[in-house]
N, C-alpha and C. Protein backbone atom coordinates (compact mmCIF):
# COMPACT_ATOMS: atom_id res chain seq x y z
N UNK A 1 -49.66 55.63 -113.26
CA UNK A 1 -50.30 55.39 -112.02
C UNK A 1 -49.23 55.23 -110.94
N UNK A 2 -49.65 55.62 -110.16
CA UNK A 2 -48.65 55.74 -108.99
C UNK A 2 -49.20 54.75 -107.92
N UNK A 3 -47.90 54.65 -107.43
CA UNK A 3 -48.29 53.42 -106.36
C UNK A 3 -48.25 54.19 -104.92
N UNK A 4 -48.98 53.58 -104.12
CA UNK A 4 -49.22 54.27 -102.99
C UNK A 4 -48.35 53.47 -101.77
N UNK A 5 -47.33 53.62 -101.37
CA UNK A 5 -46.53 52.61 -100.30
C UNK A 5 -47.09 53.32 -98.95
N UNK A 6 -47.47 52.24 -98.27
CA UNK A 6 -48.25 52.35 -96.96
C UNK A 6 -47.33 52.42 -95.57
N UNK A 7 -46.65 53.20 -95.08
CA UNK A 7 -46.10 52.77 -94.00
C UNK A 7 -46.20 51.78 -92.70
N UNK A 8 -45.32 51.18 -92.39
CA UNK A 8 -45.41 49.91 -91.53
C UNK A 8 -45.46 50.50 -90.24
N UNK A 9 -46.49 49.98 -89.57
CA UNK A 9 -46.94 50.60 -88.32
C UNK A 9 -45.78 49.86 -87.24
N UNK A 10 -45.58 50.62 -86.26
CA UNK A 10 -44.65 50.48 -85.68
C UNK A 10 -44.93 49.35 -84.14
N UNK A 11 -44.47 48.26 -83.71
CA UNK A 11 -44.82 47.58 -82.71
C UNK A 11 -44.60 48.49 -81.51
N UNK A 12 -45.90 48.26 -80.67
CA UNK A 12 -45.79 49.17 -79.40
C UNK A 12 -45.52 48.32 -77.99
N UNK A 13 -44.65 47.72 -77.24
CA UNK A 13 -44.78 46.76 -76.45
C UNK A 13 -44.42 45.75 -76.36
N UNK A 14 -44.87 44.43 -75.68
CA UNK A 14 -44.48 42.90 -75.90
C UNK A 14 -45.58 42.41 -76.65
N UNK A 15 -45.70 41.35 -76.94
CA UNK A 15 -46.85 40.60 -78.14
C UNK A 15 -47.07 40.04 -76.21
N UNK A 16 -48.03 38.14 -76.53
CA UNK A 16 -48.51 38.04 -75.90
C UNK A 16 -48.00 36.47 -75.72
N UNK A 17 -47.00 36.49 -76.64
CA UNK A 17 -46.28 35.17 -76.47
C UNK A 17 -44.83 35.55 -75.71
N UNK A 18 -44.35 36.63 -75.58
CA UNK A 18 -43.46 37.00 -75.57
C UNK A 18 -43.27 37.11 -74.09
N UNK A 19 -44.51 37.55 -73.46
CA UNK A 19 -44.95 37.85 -72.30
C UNK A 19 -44.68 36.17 -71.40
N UNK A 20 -45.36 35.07 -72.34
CA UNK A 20 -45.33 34.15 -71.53
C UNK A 20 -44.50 33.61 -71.33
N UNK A 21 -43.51 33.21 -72.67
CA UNK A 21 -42.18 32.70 -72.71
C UNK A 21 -41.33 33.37 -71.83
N UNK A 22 -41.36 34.56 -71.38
CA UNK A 22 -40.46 35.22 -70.33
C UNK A 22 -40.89 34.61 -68.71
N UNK A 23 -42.59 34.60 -68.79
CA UNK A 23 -42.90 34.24 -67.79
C UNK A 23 -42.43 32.76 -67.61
N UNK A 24 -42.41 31.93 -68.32
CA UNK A 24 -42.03 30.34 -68.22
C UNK A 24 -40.50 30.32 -67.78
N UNK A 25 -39.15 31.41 -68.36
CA UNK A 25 -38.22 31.07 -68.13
C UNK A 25 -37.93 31.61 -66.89
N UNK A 26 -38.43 32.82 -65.99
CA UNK A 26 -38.58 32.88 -64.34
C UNK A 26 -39.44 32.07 -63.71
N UNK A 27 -40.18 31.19 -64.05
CA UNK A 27 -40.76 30.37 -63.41
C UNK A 27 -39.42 29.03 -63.37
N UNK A 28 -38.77 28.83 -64.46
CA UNK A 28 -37.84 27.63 -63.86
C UNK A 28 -37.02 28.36 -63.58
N UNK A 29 -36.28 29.36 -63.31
CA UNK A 29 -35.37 29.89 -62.97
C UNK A 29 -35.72 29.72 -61.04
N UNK A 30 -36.81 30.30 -60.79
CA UNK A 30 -37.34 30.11 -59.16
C UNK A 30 -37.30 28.74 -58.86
N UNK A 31 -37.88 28.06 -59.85
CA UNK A 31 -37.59 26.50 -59.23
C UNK A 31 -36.48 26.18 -59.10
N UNK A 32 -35.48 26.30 -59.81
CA UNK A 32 -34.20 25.54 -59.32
C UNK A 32 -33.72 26.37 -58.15
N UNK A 33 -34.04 27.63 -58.48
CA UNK A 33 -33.48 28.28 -56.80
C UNK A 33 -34.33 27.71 -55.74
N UNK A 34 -35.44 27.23 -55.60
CA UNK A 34 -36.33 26.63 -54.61
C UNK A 34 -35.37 25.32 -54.42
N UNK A 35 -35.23 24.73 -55.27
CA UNK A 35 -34.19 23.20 -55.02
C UNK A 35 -33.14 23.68 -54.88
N UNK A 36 -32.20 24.91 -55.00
CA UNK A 36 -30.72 24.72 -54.30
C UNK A 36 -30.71 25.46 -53.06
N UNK A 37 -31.80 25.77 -52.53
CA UNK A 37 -32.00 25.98 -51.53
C UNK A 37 -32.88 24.88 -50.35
N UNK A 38 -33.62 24.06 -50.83
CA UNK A 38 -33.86 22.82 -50.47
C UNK A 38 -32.09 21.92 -50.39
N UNK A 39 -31.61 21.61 -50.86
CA UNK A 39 -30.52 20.78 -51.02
C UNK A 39 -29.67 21.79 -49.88
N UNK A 40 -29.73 22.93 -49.88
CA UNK A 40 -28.93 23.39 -48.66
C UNK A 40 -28.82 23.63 -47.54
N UNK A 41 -30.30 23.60 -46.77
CA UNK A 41 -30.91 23.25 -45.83
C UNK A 41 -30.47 21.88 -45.57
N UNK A 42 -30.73 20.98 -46.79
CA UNK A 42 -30.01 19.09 -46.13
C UNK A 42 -29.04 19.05 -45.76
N UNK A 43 -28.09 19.69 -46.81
CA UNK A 43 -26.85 19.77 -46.42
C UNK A 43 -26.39 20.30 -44.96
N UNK A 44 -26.73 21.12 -44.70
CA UNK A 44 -26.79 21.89 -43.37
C UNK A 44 -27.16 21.04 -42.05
N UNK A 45 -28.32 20.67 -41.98
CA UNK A 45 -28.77 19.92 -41.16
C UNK A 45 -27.80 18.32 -41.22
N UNK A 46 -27.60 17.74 -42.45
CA UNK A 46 -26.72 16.63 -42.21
C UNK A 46 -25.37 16.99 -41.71
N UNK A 47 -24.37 18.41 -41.65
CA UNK A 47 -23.22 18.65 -41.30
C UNK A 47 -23.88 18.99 -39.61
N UNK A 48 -24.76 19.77 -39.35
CA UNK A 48 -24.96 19.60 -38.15
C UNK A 48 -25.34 18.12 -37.16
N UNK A 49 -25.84 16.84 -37.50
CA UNK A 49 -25.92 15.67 -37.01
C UNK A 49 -24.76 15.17 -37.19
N UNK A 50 -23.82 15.29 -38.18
CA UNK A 50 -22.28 14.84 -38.12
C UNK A 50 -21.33 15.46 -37.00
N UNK A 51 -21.50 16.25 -36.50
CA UNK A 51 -20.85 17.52 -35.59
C UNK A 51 -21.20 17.18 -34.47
N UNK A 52 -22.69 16.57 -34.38
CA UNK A 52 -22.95 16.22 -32.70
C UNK A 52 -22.71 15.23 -32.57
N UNK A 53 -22.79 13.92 -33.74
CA UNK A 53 -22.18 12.80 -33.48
C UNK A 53 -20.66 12.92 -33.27
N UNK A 54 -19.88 13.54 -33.55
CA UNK A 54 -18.89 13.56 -33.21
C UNK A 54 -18.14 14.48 -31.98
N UNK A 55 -19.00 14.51 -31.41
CA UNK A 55 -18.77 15.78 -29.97
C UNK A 55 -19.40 14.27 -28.87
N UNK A 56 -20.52 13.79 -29.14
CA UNK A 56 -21.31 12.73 -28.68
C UNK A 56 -19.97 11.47 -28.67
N UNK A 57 -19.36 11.68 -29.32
CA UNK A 57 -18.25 10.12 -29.51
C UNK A 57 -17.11 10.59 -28.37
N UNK A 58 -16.65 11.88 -28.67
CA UNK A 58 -15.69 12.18 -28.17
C UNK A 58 -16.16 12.60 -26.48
N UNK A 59 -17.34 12.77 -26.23
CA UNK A 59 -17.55 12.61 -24.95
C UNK A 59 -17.60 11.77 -24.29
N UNK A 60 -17.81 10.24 -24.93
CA UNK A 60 -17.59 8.61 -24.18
C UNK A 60 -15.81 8.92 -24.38
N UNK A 61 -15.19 9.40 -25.36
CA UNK A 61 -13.84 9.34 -24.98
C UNK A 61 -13.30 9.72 -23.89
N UNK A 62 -13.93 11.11 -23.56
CA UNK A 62 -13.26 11.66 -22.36
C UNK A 62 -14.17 11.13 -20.78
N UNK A 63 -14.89 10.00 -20.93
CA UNK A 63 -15.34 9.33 -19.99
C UNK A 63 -14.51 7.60 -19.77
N UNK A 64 -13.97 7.94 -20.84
CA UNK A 64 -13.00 6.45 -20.68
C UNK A 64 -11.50 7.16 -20.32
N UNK A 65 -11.04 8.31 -20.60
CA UNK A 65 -9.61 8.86 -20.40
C UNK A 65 -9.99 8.99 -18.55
N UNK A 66 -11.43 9.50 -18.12
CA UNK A 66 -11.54 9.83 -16.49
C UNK A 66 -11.62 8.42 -16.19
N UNK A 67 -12.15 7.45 -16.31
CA UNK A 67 -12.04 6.08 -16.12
C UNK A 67 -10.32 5.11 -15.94
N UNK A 68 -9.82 5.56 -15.80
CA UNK A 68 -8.71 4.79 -16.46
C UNK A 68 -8.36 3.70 -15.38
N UNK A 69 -8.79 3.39 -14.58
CA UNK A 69 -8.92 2.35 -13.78
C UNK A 69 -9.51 0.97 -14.41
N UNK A 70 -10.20 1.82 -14.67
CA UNK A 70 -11.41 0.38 -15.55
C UNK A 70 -11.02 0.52 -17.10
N UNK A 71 -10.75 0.91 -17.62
CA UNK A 71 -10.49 1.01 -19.44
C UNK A 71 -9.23 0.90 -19.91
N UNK A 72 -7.93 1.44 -18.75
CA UNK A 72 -6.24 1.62 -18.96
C UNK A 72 -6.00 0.10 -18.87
N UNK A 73 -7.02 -0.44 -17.64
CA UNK A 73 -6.23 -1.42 -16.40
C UNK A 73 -6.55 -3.28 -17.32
N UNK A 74 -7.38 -3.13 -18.26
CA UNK A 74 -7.31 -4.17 -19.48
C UNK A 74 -8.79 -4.91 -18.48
N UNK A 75 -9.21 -4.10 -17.95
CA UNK A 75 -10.64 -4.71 -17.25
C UNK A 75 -11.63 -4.53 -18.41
N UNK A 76 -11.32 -3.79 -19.29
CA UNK A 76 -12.76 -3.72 -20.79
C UNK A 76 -13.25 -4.60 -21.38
N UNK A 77 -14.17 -4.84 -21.89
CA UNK A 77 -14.67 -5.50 -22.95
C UNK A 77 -14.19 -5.57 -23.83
N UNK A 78 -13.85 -7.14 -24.99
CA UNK A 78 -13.00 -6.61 -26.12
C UNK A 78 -14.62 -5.65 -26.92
N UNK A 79 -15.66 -6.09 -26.97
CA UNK A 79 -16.20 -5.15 -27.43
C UNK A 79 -17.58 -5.24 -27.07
N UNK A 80 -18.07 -4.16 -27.09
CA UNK A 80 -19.27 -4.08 -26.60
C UNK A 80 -20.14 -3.07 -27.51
N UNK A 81 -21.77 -3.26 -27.77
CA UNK A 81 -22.59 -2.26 -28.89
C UNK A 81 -23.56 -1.54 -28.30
N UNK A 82 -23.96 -0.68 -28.86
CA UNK A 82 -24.91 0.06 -28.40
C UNK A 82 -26.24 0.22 -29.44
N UNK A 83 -27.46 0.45 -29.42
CA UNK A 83 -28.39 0.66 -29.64
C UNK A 83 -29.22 1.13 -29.36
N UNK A 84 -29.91 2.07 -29.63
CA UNK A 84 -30.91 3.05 -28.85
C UNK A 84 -30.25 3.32 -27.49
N UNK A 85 -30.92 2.90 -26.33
CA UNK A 85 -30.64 3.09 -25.05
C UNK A 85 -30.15 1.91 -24.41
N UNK A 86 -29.83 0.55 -25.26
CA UNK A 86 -29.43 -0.86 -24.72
C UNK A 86 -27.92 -0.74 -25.00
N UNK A 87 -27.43 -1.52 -24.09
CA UNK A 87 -25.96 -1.53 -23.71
C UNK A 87 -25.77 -3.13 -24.33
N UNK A 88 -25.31 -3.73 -25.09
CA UNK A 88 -25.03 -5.62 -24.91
C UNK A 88 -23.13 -5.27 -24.73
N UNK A 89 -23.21 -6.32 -24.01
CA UNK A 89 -21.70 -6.60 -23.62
C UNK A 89 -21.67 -8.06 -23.00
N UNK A 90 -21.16 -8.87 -23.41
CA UNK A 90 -20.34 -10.43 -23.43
C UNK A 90 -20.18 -10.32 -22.22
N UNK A 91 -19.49 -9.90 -21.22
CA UNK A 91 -19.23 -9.92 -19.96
C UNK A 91 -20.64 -9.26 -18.83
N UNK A 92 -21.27 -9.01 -19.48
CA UNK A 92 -22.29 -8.08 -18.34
C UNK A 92 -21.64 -7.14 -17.30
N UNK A 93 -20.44 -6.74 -17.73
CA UNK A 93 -19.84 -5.52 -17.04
C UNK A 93 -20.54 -3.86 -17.28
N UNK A 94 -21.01 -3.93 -18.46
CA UNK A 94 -21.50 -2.26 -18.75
C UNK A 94 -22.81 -2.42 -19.02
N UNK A 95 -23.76 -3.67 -19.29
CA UNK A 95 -24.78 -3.55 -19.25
C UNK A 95 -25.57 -3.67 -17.59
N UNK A 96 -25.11 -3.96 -16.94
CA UNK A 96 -25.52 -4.34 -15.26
C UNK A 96 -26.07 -3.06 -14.81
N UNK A 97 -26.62 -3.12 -13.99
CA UNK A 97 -28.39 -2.00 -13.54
C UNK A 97 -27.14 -1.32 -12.70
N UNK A 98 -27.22 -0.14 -13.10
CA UNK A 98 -26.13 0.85 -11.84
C UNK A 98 -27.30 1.78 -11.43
N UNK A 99 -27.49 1.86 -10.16
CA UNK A 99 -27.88 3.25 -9.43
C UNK A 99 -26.98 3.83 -8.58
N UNK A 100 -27.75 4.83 -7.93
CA UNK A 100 -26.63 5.67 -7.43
C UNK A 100 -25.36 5.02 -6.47
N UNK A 101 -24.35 5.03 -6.13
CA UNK A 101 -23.73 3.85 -5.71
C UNK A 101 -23.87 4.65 -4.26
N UNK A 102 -24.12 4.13 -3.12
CA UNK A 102 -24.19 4.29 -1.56
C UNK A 102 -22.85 4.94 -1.22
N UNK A 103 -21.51 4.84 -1.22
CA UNK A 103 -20.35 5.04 -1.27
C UNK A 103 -19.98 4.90 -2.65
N UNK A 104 -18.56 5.30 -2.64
CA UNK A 104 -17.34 5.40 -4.28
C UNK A 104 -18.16 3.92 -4.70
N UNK A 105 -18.26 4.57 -6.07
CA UNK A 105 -18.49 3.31 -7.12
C UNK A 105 -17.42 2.91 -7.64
N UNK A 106 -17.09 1.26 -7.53
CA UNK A 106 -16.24 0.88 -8.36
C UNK A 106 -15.95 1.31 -9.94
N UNK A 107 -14.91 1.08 -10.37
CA UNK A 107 -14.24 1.21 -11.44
C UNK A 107 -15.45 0.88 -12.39
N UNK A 108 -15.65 -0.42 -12.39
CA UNK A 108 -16.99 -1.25 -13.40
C UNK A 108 -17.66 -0.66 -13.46
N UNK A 109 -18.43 -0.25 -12.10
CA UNK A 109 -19.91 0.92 -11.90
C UNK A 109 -19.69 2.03 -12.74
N UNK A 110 -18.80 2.93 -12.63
CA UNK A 110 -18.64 4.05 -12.84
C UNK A 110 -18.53 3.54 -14.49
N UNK A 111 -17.50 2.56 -14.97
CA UNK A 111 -17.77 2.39 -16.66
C UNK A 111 -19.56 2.08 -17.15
N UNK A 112 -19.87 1.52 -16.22
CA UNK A 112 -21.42 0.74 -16.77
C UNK A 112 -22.18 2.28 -16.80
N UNK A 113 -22.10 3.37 -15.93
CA UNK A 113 -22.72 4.04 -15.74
C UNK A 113 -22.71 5.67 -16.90
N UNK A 114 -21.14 5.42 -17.06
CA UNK A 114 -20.89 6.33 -18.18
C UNK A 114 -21.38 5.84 -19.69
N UNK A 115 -21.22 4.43 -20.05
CA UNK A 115 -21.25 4.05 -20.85
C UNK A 115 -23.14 4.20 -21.08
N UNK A 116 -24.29 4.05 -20.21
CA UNK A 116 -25.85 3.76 -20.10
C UNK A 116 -25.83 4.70 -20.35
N UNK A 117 -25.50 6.25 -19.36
CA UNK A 117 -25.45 7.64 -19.86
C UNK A 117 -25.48 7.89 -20.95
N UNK A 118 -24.27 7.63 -21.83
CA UNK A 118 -23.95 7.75 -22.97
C UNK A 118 -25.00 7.24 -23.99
N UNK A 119 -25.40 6.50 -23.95
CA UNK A 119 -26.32 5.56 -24.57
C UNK A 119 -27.46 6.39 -25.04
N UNK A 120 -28.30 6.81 -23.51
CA UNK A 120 -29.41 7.44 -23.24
C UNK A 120 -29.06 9.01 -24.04
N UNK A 121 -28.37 9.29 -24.02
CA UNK A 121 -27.84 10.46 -24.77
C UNK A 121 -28.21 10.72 -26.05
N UNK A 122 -27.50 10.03 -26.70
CA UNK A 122 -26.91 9.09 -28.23
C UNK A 122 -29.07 9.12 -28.31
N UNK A 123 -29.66 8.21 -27.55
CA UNK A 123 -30.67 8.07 -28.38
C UNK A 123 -32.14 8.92 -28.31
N UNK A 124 -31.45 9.90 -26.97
CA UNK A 124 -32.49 11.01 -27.34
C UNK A 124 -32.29 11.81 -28.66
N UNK A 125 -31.03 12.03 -29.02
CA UNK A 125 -30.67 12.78 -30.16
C UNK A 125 -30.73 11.93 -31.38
N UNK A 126 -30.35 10.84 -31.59
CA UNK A 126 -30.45 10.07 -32.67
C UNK A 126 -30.94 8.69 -32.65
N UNK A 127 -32.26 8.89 -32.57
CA UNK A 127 -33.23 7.94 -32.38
C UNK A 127 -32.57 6.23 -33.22
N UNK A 128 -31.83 5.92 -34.35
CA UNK A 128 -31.71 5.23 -35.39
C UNK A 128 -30.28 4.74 -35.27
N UNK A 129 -29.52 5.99 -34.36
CA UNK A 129 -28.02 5.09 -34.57
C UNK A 129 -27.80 3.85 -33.93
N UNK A 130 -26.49 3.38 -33.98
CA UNK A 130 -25.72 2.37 -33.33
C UNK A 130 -23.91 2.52 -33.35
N UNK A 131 -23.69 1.74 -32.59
CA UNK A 131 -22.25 2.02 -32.01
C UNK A 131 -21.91 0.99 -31.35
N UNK A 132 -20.81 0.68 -32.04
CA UNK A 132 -19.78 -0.71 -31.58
C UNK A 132 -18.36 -0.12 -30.73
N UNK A 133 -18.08 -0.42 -29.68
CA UNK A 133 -16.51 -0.19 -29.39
C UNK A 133 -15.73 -1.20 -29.04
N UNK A 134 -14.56 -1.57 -29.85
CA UNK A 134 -14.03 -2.44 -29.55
C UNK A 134 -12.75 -2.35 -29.29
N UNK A 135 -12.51 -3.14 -28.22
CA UNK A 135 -10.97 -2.64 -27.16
C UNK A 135 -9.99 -3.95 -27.16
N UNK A 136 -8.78 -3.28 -27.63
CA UNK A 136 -7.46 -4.13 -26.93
C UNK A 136 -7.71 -4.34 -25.68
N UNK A 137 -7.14 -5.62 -25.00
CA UNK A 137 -7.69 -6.09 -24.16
C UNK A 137 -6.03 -7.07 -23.63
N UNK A 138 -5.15 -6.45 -24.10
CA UNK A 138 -3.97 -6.95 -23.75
C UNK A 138 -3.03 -5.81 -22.72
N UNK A 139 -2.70 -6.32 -21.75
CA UNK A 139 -2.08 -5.53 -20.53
C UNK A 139 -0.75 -5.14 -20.34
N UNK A 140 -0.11 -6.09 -21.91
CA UNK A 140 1.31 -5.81 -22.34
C UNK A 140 1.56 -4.64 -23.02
N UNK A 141 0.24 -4.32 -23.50
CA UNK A 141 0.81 -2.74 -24.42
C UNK A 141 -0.49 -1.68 -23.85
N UNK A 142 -0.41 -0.77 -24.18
CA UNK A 142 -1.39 0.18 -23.68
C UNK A 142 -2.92 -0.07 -24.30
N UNK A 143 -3.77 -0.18 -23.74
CA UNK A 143 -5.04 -0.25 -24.55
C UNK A 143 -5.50 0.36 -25.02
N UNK A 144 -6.25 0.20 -26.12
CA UNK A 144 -7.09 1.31 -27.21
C UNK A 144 -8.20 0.70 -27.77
N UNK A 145 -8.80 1.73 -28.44
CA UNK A 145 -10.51 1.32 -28.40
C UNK A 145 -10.85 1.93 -29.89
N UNK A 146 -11.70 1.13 -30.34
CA UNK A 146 -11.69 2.18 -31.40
C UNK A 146 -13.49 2.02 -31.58
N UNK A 147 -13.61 3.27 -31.54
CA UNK A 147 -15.42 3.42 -31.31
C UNK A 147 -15.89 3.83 -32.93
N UNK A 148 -16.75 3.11 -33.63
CA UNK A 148 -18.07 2.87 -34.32
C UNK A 148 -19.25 3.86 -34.46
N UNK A 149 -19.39 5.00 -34.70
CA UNK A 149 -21.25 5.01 -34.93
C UNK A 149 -22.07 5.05 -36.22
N UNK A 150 -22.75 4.61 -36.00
CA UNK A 150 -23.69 4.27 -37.34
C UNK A 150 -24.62 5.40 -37.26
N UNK A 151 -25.54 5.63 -38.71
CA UNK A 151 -27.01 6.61 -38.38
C UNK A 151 -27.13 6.87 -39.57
N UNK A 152 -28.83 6.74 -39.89
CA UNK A 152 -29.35 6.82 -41.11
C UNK A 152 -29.11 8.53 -41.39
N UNK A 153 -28.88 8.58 -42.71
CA UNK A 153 -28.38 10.50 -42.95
C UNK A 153 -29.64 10.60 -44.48
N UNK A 154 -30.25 11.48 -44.30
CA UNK A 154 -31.69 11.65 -45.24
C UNK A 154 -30.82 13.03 -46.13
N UNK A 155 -30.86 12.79 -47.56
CA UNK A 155 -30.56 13.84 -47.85
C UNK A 155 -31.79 14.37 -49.59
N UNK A 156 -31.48 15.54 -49.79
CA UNK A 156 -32.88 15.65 -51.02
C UNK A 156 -31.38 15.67 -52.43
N UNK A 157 -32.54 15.02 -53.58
CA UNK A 157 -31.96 14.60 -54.36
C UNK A 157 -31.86 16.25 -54.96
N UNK A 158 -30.64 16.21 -56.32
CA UNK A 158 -30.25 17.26 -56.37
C UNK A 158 -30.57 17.28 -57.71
N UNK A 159 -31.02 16.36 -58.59
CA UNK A 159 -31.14 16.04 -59.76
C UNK A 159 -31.57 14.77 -60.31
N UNK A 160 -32.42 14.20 -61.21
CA UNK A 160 -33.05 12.59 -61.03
C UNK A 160 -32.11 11.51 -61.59
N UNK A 161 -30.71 11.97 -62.19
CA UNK A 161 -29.65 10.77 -61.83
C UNK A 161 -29.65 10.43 -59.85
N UNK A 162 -29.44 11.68 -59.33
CA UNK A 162 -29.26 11.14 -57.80
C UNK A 162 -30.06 10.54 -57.12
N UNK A 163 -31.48 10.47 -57.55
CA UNK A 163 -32.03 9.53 -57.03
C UNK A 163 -33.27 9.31 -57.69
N UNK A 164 -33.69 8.48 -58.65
CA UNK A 164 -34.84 7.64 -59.28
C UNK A 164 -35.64 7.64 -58.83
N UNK A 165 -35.80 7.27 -57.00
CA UNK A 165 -36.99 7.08 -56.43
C UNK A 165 -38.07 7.72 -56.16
N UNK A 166 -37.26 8.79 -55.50
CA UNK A 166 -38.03 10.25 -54.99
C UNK A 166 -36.76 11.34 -54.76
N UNK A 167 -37.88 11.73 -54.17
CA UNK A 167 -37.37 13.35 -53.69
C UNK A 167 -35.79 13.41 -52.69
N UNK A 168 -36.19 12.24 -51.55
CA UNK A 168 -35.11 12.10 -50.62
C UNK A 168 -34.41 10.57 -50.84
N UNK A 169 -33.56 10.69 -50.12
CA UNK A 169 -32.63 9.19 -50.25
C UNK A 169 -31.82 9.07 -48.79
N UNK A 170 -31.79 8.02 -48.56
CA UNK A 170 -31.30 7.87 -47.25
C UNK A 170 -30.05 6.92 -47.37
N UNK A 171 -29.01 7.15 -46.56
CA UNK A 171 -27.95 6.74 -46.77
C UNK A 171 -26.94 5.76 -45.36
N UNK A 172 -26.66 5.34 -44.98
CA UNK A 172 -25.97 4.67 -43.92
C UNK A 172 -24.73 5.63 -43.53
N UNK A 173 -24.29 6.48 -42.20
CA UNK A 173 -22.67 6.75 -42.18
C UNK A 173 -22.60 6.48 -41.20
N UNK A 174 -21.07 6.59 -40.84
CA UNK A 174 -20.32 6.11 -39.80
C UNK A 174 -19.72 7.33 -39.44
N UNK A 175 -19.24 7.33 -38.22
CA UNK A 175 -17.77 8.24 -37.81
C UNK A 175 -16.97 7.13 -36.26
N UNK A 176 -15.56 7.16 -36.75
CA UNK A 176 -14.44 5.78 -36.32
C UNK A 176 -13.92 7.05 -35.38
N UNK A 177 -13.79 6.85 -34.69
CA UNK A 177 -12.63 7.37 -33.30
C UNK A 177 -11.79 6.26 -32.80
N UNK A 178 -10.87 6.66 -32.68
CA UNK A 178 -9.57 5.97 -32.07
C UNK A 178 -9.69 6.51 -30.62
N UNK A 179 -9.15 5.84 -29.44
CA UNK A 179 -9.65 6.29 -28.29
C UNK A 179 -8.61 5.51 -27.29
N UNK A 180 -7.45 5.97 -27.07
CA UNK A 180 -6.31 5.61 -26.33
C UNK A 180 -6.88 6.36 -24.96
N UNK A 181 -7.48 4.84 -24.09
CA UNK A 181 -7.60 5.60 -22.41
C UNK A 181 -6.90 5.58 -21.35
C-alpha cells in the first residue's frame, strides 16, 4: 500500500495577527514621535521666553548706562523689586508717579520713569515674573548693579521619571546681569 503524501499548501499573504502586531508597533512608533515633537515645541517656546527675558534685562541696562547721572552718581537704590507693573523701592525714588515732565526731567524722574516703563513691559510679556536690582551704592568705586529675573518656565514631561504628576511641570528660572552704569 502506498502512502499518499499530500502537499503543503502554500501561505498567501499576512495572517491576521500579523497584520495587527505590525499595526500596534506604528501606532507606538507615532506616539513617541507625537511626544518628541510635543517636547520640542516646549523646548522652543521656553528658549524663546529666555531670549526676551534677556533682551528685556539688557534694555533696563542700556537705560541705566543713558542715565548715568542718576545710577553712575551713587543716587540709586541699594535695591529695589519689581513685580508685575509695581515698582517697591525703600527710598520712593523709582516708585514716585512720573508724568510727562513740563521741562528736562530730573535725573530721578527720568530713572523712575525708565525703570515703570520697564516694568509695564516685563509684565505685558510675562505676566508671573519678578526682578530684584541691587546696586553698590558707594561713590568711592564705580557702581554696579546686578539685576535678578525670576519666571515660572512650563515645560512637557519627556518620560514619567520626569514628572509623576502630569503631563507638564513647572519650574522657577532666573537670568543675573551684571550692569556697570
Amino acid at each position: 500500500m502506498r502512502m499518499m503524501i499530500v502537499p503543503r499548501r502554500r501561505q498567501a499573504g499576512f495572517s491576521m495577527i500579523e497584520t495587527l502586531i505590525t499595526l500596534v508597533v506604528i501606532s507606538v512608533g507615532l506616539l513617541g514621535l507625537a511626544k518628541l515633537q510635543a517636547a520640542s515645541i516646549s523646548y522652543t517656546q521656553n528658549t524663546r521666553v529666555r531670549s526676551l527675558i534677556a533682551l528685556q534685562t539688557e534694555s533696563l541696562a542700556a537705560a541705566m548706562h543713558a542715565n548715568k547721572a542718576f545710577w553712575a552718581a551713587g543716587l540709586a537704590p541699594a535695591t529695589f523689586t519689581v513685580s508685575a507693573a509695581t515698582v517697591t523701592d525703600a527710598s520712593g525714588t523709582l516708585n514716585a508717579s512720573v508724568s510727562g515732565c513740563s521741562s528736562a526731567c530730573t535725573p530721578s524722574q527720568l530713572a523712575a520713569y525708565d525703570v515703570q516703563t520697564w516694568a509695564s513691559a516685563m509684565n505685558a510679556k510675562f505676566p508671573s515674573y519678578s526682578a530684584t536690582v541691587t546696586c553698590s551704592t558707594s561713590v568711592s568705586v564705580p557702581v554696579s548693579c546686578i539685576a535678578t529675573v525670576s519666571w515660572n518656565e512650563k515645560s512637557v514631561a519627556i518620560n514619567s521619571m520626569t514628572s509623576a504628576s502630569g503631563v507638564t511641570s513647572s519650574a522657577t528660572q532666573s537670568f543675573t546681569l551684571y550692569i556697570q552704569p
